[in-house]
N, C-alpha and C. Protein backbone atom coordinates (compact mmCIF):
# COMPACT_ATOMS: atom_id res chain seq x y z
N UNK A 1 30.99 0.66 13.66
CA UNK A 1 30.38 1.85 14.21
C UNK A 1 30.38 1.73 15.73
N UNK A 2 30.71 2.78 16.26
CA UNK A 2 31.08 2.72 17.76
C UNK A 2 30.01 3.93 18.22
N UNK A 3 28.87 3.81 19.38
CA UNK A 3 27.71 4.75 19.00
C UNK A 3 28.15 5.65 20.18
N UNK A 4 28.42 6.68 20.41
CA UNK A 4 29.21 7.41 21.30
C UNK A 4 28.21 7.79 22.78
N UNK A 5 26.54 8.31 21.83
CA UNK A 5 25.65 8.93 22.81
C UNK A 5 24.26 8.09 22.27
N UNK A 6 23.01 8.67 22.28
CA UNK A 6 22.09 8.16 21.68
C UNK A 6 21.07 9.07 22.62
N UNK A 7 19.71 9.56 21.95
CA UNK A 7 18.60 10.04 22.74
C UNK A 7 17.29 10.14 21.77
N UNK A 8 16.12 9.81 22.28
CA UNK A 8 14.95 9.85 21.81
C UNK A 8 14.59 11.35 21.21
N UNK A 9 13.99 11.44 20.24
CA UNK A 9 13.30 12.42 19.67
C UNK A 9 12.01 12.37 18.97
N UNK A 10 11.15 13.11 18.98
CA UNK A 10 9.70 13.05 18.80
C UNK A 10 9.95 13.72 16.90
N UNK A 11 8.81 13.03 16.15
CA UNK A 11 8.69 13.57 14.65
C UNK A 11 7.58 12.85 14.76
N UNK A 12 6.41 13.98 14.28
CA UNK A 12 5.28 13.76 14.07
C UNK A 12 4.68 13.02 15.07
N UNK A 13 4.77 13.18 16.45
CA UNK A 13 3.96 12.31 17.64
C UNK A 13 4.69 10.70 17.34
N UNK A 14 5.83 10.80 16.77
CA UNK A 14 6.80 9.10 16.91
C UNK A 14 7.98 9.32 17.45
N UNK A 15 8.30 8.80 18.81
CA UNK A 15 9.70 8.08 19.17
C UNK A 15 10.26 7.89 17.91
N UNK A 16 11.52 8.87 18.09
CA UNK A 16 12.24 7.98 17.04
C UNK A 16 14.18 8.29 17.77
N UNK A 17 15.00 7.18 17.41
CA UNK A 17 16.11 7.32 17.96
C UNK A 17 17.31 8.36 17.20
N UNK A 18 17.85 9.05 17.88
CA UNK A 18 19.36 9.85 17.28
C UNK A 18 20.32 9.46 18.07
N UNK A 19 21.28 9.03 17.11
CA UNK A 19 22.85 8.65 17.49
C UNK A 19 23.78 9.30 17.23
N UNK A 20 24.66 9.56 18.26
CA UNK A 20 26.32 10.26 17.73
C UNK A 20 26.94 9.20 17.84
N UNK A 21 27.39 9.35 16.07
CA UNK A 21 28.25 7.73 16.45
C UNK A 21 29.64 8.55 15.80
N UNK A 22 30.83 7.14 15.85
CA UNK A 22 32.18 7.63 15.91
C UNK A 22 32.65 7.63 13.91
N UNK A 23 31.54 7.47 13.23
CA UNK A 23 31.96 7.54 11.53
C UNK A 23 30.43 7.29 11.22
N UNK A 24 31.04 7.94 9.51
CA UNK A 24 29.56 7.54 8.64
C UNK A 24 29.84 6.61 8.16
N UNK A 25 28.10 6.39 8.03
CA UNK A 25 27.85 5.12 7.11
C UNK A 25 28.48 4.86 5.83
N UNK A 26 28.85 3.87 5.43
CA UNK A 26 29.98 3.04 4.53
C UNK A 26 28.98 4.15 2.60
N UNK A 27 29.76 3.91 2.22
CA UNK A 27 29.57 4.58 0.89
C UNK A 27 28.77 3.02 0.17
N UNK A 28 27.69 3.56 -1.13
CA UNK A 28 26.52 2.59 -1.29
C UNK A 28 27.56 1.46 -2.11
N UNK A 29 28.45 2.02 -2.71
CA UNK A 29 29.76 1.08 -3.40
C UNK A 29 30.66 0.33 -2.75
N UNK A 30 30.62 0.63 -1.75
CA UNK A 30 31.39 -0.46 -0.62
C UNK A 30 30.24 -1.59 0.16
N UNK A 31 29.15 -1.15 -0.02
CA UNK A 31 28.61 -2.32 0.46
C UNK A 31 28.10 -4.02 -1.02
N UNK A 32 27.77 -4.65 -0.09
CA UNK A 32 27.65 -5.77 -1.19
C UNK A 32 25.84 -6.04 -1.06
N UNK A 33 24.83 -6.18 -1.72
CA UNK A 33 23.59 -6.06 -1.59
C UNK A 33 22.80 -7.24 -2.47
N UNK A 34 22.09 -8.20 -1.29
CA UNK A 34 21.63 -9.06 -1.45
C UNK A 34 19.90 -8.42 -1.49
N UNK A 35 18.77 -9.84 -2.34
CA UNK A 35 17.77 -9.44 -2.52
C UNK A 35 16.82 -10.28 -2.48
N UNK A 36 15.68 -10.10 -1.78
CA UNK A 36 14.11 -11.11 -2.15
C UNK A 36 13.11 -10.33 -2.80
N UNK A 37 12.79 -10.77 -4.04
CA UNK A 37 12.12 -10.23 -5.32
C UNK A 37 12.49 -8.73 -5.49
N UNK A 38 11.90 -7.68 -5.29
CA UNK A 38 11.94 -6.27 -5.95
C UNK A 38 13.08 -5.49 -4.83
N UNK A 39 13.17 -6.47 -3.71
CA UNK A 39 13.50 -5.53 -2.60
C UNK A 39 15.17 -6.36 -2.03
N UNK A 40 16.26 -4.83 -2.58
CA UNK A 40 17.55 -4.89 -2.32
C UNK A 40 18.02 -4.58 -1.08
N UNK A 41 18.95 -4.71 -0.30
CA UNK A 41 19.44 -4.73 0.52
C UNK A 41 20.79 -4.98 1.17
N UNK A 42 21.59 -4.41 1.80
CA UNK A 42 22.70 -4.91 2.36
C UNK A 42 23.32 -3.98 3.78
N UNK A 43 24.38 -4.73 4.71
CA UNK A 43 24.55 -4.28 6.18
C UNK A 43 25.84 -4.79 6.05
N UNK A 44 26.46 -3.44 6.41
CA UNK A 44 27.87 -3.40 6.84
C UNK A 44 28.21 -2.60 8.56
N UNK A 45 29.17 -3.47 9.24
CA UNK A 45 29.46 -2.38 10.64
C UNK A 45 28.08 -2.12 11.50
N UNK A 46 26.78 -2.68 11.29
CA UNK A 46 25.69 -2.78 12.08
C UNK A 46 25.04 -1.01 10.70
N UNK A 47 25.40 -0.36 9.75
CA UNK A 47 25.07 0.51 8.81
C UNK A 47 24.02 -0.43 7.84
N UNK A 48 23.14 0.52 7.52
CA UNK A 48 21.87 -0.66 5.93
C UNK A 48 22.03 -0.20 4.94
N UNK A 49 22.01 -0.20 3.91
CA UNK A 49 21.57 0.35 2.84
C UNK A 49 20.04 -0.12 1.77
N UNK A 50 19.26 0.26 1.63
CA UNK A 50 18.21 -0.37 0.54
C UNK A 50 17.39 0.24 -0.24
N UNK A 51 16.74 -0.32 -1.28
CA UNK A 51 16.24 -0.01 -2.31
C UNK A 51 15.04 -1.23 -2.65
N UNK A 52 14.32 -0.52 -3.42
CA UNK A 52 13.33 -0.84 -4.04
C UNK A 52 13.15 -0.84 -5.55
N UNK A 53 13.41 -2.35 -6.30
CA UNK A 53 13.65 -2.30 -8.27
C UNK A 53 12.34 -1.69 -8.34
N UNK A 54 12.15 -1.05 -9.51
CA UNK A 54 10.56 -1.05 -10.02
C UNK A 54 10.07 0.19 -9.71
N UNK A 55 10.65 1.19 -9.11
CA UNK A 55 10.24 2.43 -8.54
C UNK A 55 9.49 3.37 -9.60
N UNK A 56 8.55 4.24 -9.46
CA UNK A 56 8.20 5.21 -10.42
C UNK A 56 8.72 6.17 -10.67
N UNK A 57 10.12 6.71 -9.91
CA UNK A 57 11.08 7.56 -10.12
C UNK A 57 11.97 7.29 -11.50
N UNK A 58 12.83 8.23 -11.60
CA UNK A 58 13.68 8.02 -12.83
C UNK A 58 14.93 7.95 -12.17
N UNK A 59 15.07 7.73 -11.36
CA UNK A 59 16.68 7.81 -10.42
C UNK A 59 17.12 5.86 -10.41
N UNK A 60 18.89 6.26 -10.92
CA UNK A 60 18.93 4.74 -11.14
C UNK A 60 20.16 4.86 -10.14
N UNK A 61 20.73 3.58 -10.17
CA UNK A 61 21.63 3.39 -8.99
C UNK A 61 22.06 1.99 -9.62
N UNK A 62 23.78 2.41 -9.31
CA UNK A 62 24.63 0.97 -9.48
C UNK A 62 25.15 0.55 -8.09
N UNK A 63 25.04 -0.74 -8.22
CA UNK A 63 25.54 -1.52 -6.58
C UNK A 63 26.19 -2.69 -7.20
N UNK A 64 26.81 -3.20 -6.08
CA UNK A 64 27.61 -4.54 -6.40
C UNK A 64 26.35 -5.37 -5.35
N UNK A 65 26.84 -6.70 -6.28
CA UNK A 65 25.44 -7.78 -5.14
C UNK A 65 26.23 -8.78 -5.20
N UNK A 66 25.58 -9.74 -3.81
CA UNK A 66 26.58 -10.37 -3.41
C UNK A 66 27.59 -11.44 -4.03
N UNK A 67 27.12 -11.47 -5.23
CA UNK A 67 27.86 -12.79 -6.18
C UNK A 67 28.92 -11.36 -6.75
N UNK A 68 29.24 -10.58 -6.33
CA UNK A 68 30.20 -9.54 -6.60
C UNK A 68 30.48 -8.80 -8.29
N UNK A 69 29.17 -8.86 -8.45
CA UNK A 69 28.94 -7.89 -9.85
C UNK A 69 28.40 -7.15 -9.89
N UNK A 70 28.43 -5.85 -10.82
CA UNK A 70 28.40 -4.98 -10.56
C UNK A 70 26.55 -5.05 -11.66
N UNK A 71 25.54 -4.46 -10.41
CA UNK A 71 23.95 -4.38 -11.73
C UNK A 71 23.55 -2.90 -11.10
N UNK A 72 23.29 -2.27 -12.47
CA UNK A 72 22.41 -1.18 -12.18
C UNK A 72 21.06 -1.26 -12.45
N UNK A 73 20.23 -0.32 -11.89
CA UNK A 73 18.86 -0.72 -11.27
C UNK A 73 18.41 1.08 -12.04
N UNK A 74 17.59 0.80 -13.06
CA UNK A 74 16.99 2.38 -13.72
C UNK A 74 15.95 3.43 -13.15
N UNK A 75 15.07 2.24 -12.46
CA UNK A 75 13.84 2.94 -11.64
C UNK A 75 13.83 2.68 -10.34
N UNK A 76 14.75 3.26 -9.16
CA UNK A 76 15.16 2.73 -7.84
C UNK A 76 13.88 3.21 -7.17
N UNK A 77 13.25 3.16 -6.27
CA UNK A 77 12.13 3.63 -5.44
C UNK A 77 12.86 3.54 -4.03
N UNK A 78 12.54 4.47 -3.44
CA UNK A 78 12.86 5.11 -2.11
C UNK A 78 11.54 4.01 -1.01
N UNK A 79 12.41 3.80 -0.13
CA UNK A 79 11.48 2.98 0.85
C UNK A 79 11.70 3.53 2.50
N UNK A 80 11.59 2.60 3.10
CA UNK A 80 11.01 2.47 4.48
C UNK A 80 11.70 1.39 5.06
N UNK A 81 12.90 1.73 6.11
CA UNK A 81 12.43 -0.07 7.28
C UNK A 81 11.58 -0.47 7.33
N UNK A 82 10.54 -0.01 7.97
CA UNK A 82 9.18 -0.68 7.90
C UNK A 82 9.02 -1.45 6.60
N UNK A 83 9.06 -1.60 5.66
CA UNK A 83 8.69 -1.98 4.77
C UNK A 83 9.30 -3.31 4.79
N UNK A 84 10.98 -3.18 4.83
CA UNK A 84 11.72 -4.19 4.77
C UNK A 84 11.65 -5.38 5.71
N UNK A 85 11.16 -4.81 6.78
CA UNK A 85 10.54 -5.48 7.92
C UNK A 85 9.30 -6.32 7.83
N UNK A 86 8.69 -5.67 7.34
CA UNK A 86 7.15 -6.31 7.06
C UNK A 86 7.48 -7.26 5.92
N UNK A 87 8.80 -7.37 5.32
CA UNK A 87 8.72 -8.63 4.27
C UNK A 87 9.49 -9.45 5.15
N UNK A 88 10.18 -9.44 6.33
CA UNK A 88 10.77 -10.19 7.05
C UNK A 88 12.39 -10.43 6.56
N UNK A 89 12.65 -9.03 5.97
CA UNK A 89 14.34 -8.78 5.89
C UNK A 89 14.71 -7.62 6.85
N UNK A 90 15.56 -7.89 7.26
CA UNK A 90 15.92 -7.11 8.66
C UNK A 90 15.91 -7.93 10.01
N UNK A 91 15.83 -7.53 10.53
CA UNK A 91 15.25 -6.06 11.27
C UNK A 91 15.80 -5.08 10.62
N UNK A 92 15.61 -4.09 10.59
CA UNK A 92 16.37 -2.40 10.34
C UNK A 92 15.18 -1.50 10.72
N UNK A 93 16.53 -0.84 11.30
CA UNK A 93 15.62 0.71 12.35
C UNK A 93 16.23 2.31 11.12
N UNK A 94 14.72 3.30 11.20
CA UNK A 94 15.88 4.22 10.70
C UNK A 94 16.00 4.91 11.51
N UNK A 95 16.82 5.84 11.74
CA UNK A 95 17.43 6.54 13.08
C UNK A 95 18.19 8.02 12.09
N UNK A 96 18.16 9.12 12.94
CA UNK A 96 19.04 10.08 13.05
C UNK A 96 20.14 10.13 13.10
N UNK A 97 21.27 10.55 12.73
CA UNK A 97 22.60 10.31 12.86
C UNK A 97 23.86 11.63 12.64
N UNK A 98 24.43 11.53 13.62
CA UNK A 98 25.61 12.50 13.33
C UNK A 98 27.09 12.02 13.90
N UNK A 99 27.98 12.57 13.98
CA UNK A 99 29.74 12.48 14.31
C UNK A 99 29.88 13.65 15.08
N UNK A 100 29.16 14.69 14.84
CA UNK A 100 29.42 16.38 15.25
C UNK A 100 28.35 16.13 16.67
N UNK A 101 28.94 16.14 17.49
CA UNK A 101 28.56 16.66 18.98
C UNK A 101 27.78 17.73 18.90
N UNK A 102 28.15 18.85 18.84
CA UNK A 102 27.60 19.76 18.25
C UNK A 102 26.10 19.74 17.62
N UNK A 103 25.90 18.88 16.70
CA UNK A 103 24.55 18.65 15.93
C UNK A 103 24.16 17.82 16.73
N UNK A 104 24.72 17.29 17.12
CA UNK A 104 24.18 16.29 18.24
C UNK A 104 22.96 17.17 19.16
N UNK A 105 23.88 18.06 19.90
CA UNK A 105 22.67 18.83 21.30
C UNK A 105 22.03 19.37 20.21
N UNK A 106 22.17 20.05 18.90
CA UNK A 106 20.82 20.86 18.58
C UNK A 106 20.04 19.81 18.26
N UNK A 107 19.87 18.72 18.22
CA UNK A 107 18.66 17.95 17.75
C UNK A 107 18.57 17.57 16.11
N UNK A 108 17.82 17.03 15.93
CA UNK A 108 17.66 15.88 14.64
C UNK A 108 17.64 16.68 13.81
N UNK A 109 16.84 17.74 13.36
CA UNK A 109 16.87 18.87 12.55
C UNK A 109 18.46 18.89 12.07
N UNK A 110 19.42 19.17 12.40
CA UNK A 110 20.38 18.96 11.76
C UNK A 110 21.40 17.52 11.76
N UNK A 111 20.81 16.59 11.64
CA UNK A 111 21.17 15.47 11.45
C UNK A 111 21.15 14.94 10.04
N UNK A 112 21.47 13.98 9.85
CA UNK A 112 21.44 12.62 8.41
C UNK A 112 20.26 11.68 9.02
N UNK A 113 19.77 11.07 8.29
CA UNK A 113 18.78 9.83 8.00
C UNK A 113 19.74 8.95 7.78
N UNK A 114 19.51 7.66 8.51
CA UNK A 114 20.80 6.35 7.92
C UNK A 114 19.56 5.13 8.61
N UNK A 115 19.96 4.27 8.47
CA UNK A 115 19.25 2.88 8.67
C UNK A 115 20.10 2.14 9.46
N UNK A 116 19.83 1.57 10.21
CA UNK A 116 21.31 0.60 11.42
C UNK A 116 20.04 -0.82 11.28
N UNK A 117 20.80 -1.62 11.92
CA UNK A 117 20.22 -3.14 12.31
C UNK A 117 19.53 -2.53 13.70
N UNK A 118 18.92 -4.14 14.18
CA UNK A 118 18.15 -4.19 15.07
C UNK A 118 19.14 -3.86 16.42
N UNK A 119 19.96 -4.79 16.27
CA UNK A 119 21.25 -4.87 17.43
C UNK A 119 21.73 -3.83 17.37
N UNK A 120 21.92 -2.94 16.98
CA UNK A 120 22.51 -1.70 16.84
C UNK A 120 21.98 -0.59 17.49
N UNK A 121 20.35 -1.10 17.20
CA UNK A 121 19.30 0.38 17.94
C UNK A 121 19.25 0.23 19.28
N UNK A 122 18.95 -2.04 19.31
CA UNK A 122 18.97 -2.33 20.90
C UNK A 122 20.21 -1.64 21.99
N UNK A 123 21.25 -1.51 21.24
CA UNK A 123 22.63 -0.98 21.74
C UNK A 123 22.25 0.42 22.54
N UNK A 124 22.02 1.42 21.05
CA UNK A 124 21.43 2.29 22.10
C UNK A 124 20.63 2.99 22.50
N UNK A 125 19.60 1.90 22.25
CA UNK A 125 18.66 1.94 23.15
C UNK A 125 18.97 1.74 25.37
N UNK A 126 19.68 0.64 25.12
CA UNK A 126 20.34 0.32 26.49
C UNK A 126 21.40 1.45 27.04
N UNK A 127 22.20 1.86 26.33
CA UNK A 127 22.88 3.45 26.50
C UNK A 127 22.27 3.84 27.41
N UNK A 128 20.75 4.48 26.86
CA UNK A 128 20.18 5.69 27.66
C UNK A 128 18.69 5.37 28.25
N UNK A 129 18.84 3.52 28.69
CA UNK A 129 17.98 3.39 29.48
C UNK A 129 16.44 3.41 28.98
N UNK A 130 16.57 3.04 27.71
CA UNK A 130 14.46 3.04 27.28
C UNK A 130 15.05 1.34 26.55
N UNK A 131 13.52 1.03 26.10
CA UNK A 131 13.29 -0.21 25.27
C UNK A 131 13.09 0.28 23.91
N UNK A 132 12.99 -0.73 23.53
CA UNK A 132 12.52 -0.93 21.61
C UNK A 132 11.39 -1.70 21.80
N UNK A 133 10.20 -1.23 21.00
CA UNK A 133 8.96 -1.72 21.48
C UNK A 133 8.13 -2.09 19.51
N UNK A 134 8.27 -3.50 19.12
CA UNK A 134 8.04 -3.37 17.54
C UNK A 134 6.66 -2.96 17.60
N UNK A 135 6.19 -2.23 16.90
CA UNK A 135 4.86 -2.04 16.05
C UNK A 135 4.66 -2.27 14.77
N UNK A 136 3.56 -2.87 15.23
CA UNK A 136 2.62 -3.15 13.56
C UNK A 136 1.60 -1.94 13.11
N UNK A 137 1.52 -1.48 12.09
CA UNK A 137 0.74 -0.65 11.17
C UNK A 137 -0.25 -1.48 10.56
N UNK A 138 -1.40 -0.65 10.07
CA UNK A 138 -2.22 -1.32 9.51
C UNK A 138 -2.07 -1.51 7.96
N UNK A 139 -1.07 -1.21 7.39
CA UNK A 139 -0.31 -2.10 6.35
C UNK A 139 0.80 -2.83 6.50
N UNK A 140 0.73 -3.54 7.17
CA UNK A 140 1.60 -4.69 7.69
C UNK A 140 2.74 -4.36 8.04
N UNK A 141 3.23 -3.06 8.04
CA UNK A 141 4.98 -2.58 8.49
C UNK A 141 4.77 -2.59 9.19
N UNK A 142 6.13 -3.56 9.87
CA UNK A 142 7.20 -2.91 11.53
C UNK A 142 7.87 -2.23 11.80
N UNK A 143 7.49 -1.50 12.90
CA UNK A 143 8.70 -0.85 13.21
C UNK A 143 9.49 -1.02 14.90
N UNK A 144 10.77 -0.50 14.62
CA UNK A 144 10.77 -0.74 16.10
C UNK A 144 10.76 0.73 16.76
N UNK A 145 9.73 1.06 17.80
CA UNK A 145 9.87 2.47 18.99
C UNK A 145 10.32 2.24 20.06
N UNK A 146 11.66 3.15 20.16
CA UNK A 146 11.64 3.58 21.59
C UNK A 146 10.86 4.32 22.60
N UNK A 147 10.81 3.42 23.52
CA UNK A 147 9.91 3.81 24.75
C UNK A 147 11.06 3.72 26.13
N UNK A 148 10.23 4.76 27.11
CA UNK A 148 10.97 4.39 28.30
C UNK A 148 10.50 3.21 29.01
N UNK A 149 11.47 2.89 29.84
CA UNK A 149 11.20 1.76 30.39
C UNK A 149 10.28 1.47 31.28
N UNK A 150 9.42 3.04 32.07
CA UNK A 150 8.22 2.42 32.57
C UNK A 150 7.43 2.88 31.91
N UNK A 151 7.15 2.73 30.75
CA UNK A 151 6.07 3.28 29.72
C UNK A 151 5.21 1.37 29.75
């Protein structure tokens, strides 16, 4: 992933980052996804993908993991970086994302949701001149916010 632009956007009173980068994120079958207890995971090209076994949803999902077999998972649960963070896998940021310039200037509203690594946000974050600043929640998630640099 080659990140073309990058700029801060506000949701719900949170910094949060949008990228125009040069492709999308890898398809969930091309990545390979490693795990500590309930909580799956895997990073391709500085891109995340993850999941949560055990979910109360009925939505299942097949992945390859890293011993390269193929397991499907019946009750996937939808998560959070933060979350993944607070178990101390990651870093991972989630961020805004597009290819279209275009969606780009109108803002996040017409963007994708994708997950990148830490190094990835630091990237561009440095682009356009702010920091990454981690926060803790009072249920133990991290996250990382962009802030400007004399904040």
């Amino acid at each position: 992933m080659n990140i073309r632009d990058a700029k801060i956007y506000t949701f719900v009173g949170n910094p949060k980052l949008a990228l125009l980068v040069d492709s999308e994120p890898p398809a969930i079958s091309e990545m390979r996804f490693n795990n500590e207890g309930k909580y799956w995971y895997a990073e391709q090209d500085g891109w995340v993908g993850y999941f949560s076994d055990g979910g109360k949803g009925g939505v299942s999902r097949t992945v390859t993991i890293i011993a390269g077999e193929e397991r499907t998972f019946s009750k996937v649960g939808a998560s959070r970086a933060s979350v993944f963070n607070r178990e101390n896998l990651g870093p991972f940021v989630d961020v805004k994302y597009t290819t279209d310039e275009e969606e780009f200037e109108e803002g996040p509203t017409q963007m994708n949701k994708a997950t990148v690594t830490l190094e990835v946000s630091k990237e561009a974050a440095d682009q356009i001149g702010v920091k990454l600043t981690r926060e803790t929640n009072f249920d133990g998630e991290v996250r990382w916010v962009p802030s400007s640099l004399g904040e």
